[in-house]
PDB file of N, CA and C in Angstrom:
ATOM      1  N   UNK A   1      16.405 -11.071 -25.915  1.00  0.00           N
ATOM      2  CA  UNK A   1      15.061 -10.509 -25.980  1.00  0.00           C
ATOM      3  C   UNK A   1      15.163  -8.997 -26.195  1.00  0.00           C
ATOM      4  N   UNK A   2      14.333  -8.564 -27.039  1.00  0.00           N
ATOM      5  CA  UNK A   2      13.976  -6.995 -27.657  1.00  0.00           C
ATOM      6  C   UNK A   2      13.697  -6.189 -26.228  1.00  0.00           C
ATOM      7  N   UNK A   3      13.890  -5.300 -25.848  1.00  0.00           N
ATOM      8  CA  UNK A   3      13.166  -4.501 -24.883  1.00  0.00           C
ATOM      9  C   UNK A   3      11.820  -4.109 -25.338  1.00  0.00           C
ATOM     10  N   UNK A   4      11.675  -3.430 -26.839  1.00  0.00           N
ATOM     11  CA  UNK A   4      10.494  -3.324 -27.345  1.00  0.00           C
ATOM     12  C   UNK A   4       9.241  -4.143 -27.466  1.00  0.00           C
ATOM     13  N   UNK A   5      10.037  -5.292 -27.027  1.00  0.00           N
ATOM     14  CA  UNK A   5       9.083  -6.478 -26.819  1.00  0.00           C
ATOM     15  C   UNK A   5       8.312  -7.209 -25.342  1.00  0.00           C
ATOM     16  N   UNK A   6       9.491  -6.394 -24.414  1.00  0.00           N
ATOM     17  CA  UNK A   6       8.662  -6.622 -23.330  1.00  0.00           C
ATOM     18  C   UNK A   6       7.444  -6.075 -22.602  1.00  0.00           C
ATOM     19  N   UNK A   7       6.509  -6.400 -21.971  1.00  0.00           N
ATOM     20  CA  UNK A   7       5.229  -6.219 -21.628  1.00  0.00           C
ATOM     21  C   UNK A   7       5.518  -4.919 -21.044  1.00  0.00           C
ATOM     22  N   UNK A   8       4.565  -3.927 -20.664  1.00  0.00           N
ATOM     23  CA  UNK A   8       4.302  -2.338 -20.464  1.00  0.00           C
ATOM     24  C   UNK A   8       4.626  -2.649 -19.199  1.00  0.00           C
ATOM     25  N   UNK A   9       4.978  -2.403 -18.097  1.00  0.00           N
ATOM     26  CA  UNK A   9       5.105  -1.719 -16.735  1.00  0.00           C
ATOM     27  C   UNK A   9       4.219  -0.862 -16.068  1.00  0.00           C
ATOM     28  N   UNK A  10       3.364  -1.212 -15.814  1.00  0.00           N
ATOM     29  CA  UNK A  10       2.073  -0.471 -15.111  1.00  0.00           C
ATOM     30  C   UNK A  10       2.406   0.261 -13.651  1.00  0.00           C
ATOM     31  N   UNK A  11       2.751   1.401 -13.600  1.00  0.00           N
ATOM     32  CA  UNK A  11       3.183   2.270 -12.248  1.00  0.00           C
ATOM     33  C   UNK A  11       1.964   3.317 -11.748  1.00  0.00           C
ATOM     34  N   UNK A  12       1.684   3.701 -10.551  1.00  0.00           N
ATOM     35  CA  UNK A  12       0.857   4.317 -10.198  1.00  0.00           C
ATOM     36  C   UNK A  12       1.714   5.806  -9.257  1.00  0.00           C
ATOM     37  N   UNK A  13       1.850   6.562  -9.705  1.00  0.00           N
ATOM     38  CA  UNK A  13       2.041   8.009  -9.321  1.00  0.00           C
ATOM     39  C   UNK A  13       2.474   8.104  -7.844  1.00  0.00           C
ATOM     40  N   UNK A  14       3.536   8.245  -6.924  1.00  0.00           N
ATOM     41  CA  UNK A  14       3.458   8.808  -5.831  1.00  0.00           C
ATOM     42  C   UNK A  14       2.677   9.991  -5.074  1.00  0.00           C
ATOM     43  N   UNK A  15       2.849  11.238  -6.427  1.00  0.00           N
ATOM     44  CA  UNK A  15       2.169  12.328  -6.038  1.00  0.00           C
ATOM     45  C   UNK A  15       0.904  12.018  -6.552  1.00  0.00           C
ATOM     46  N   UNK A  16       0.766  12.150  -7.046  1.00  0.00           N
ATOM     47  CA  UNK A  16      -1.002  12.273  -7.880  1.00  0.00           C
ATOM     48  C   UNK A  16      -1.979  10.910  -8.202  1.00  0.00           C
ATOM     49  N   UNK A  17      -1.018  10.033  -7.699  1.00  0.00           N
ATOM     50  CA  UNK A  17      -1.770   8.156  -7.643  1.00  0.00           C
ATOM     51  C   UNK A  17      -2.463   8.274  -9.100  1.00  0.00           C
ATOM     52  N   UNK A  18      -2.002   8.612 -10.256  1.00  0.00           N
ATOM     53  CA  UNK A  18      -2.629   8.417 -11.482  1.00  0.00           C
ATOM     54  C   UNK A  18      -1.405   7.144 -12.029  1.00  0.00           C
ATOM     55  N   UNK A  19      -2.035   6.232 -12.991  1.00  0.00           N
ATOM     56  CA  UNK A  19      -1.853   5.073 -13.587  1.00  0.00           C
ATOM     57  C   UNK A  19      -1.240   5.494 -14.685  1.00  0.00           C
ATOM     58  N   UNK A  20      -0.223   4.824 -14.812  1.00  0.00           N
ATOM     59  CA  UNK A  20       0.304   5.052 -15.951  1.00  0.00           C
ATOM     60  C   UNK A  20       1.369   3.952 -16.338  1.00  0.00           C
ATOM     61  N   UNK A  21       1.892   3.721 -17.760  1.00  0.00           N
ATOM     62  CA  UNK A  21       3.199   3.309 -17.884  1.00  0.00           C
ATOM     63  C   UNK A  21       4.324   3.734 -18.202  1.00  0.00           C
ATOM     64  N   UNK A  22       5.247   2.501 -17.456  1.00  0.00           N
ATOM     65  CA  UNK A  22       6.472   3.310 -17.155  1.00  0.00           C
ATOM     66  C   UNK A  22       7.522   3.911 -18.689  1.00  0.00           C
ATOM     67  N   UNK A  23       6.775   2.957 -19.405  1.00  0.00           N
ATOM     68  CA  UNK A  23       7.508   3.560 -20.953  1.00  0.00           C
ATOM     69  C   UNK A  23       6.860   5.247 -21.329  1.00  0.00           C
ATOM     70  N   UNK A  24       5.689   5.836 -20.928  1.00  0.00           N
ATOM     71  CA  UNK A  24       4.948   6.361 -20.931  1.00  0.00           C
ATOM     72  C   UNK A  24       5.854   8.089 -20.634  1.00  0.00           C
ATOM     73  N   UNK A  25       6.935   7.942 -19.521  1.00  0.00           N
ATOM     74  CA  UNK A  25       7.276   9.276 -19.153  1.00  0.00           C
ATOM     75  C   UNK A  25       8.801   8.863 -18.700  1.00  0.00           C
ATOM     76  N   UNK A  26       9.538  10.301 -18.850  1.00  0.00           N
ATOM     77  CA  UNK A  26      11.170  10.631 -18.809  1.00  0.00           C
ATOM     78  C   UNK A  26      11.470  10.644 -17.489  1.00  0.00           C
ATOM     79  N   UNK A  27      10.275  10.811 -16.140  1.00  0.00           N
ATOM     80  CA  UNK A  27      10.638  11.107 -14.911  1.00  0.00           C
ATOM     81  C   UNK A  27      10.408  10.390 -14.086  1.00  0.00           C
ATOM     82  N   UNK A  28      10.785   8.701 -13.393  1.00  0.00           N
ATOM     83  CA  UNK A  28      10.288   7.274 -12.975  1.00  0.00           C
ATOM     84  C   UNK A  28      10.769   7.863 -11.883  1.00  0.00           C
ATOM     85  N   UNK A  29       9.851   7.388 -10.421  1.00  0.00           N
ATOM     86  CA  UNK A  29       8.759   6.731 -10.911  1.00  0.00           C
ATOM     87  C   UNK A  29       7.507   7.220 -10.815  1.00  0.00           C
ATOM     88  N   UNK A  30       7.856   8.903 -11.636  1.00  0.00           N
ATOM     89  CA  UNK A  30       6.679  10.028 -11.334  1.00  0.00           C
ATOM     90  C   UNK A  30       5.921  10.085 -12.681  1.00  0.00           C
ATOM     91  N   UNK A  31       4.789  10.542 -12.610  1.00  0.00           N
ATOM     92  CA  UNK A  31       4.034  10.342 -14.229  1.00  0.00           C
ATOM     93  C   UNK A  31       4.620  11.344 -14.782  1.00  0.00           C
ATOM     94  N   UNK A  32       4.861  13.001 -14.336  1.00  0.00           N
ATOM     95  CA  UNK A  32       5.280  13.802 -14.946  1.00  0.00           C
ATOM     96  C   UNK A  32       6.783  14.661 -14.422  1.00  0.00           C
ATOM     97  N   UNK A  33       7.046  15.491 -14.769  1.00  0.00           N
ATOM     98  CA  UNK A  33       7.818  16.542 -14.342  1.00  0.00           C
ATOM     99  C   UNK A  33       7.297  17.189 -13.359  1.00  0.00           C
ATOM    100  N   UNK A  34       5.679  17.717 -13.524  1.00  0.00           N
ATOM    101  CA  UNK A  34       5.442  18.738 -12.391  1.00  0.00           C
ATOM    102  C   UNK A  34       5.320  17.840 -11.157  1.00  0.00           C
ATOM    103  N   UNK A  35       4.771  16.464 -10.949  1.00  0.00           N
ATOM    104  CA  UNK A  35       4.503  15.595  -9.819  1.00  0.00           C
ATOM    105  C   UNK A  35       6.043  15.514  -9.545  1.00  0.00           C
ATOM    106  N   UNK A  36       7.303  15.256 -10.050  1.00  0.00           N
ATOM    107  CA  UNK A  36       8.790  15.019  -9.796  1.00  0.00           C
ATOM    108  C   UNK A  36       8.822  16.145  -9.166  1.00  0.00           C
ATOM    109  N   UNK A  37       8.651  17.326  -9.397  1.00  0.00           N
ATOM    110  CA  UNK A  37       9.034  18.505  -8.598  1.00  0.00           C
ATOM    111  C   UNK A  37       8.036  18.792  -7.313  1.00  0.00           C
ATOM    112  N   UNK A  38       6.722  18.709  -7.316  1.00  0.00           N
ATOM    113  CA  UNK A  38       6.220  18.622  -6.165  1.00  0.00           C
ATOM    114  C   UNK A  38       6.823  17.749  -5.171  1.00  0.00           C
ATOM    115  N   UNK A  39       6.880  16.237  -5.683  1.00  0.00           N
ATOM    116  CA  UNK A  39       7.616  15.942  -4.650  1.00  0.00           C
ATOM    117  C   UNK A  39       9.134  16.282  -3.813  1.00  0.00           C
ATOM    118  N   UNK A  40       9.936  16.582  -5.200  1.00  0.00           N
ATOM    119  CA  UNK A  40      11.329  17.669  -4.630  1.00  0.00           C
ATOM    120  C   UNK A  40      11.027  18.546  -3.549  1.00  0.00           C
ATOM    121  N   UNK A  41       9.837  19.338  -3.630  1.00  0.00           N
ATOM    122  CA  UNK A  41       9.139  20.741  -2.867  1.00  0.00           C
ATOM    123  C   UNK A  41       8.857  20.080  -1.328  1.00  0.00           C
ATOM    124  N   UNK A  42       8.440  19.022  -1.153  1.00  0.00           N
ATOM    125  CA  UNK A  42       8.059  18.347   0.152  1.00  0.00           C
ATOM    126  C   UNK A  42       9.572  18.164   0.860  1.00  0.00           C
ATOM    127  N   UNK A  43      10.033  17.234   0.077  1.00  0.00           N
ATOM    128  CA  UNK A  43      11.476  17.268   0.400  1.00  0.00           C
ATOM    129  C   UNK A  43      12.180  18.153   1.248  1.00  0.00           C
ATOM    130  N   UNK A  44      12.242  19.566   0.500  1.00  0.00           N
ATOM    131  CA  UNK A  44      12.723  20.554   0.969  1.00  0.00           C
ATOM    132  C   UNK A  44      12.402  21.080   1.787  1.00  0.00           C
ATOM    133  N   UNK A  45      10.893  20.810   1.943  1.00  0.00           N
ATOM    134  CA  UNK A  45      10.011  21.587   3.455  1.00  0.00           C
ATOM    135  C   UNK A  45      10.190  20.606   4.155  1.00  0.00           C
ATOM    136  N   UNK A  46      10.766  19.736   4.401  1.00  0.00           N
ATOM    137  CA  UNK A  46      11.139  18.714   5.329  1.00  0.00           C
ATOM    138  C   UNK A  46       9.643  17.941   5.376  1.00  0.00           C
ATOM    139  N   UNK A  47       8.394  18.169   4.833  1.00  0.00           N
ATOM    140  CA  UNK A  47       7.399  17.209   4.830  1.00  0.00           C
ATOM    141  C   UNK A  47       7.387  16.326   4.322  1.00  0.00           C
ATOM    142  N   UNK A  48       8.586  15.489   3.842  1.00  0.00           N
ATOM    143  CA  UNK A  48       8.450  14.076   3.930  1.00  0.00           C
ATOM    144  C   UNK A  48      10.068  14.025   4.070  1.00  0.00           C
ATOM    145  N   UNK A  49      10.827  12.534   4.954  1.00  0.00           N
ATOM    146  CA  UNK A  49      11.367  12.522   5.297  1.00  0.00           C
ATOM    147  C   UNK A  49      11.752  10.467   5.479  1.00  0.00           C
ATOM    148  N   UNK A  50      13.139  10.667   6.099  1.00  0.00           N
ATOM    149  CA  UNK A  50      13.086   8.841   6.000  1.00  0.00           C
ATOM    150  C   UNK A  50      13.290   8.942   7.707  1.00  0.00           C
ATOM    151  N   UNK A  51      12.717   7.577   8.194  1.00  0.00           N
ATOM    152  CA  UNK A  51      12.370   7.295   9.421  1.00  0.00           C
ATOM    153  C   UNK A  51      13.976   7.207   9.849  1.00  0.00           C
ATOM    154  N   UNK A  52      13.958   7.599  10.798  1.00  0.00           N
ATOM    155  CA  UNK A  52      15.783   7.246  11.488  1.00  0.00           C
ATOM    156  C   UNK A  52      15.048   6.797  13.376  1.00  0.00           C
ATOM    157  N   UNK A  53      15.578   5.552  13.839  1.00  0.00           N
ATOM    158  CA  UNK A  53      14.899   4.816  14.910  1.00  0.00           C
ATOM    159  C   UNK A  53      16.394   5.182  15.504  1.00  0.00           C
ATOM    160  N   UNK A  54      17.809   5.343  15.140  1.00  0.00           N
ATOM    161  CA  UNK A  54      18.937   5.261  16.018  1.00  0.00           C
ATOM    162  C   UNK A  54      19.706   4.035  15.672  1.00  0.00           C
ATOM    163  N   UNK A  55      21.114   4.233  16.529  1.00  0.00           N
ATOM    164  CA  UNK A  55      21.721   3.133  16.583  1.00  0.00           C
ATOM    165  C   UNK A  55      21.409   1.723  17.958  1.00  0.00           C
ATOM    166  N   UNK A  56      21.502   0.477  17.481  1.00  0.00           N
ATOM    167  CA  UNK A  56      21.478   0.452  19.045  1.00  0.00           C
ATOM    168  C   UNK A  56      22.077   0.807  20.543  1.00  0.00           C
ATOM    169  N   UNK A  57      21.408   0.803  21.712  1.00  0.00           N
ATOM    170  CA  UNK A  57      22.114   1.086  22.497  1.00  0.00           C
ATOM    171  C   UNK A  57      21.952   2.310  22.500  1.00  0.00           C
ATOM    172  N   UNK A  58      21.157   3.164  21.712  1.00  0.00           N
ATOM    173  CA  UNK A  58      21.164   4.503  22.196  1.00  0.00           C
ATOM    174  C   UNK A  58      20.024   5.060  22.921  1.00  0.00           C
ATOM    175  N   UNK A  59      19.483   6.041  23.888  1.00  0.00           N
ATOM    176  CA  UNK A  59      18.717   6.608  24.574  1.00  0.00           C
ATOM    177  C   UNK A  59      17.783   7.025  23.490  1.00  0.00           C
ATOM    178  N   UNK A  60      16.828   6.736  24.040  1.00  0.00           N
ATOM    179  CA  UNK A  60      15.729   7.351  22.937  1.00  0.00           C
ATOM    180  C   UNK A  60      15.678   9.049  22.999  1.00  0.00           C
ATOM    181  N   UNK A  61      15.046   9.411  21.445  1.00  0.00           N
ATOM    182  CA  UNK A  61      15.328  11.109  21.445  1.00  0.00           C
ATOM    183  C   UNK A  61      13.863  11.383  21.820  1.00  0.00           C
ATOM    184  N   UNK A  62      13.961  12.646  22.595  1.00  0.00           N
ATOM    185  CA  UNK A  62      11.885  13.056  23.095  1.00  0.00           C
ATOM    186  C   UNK A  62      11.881  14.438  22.118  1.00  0.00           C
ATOM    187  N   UNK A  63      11.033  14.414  20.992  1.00  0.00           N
ATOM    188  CA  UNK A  63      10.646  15.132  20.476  1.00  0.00           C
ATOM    189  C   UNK A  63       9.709  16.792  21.135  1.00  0.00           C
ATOM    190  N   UNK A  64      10.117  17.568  20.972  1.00  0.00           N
ATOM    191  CA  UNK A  64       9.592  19.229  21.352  1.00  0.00           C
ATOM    192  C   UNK A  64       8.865  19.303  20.502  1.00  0.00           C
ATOM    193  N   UNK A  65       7.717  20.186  20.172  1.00  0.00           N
ATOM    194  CA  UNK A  65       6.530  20.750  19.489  1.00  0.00           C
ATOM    195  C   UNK A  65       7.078  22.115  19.687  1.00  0.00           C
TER     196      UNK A  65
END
């Protein structure tokens, strides 16, 4: 089977929740460059992040403000 032939890929934006397809842009699974780099920018400010719960068996950590 052709790739050119398979059906469009309909993706919706992390940053900016705009619709688009995925044949559509160079930067998956962001619509553009500038939304790819905003999200890089969060990244770096530590405002977004991946959940870490521990190993088992370990004491839970108490978060400071």
């Amino acid at each position: 089977m052709e790739w050119s032939k398979l059906p469009a890929t309909r993706m919706v934006c992390p940053t900016c929740q705009r619709k688009f397809l995925l044949d559509e842009t160079k930067t998956p699974p962001f619509c553009s460059e500038r939304c790819q780099m905003i999200d890089l920018g969060r990244w770096l400010k530590e405002e977004n992040g991946l959940p870490f719960e521990g190993d088992p068996g370990d004491t839970p950590v108490e978060y400071r403000e």
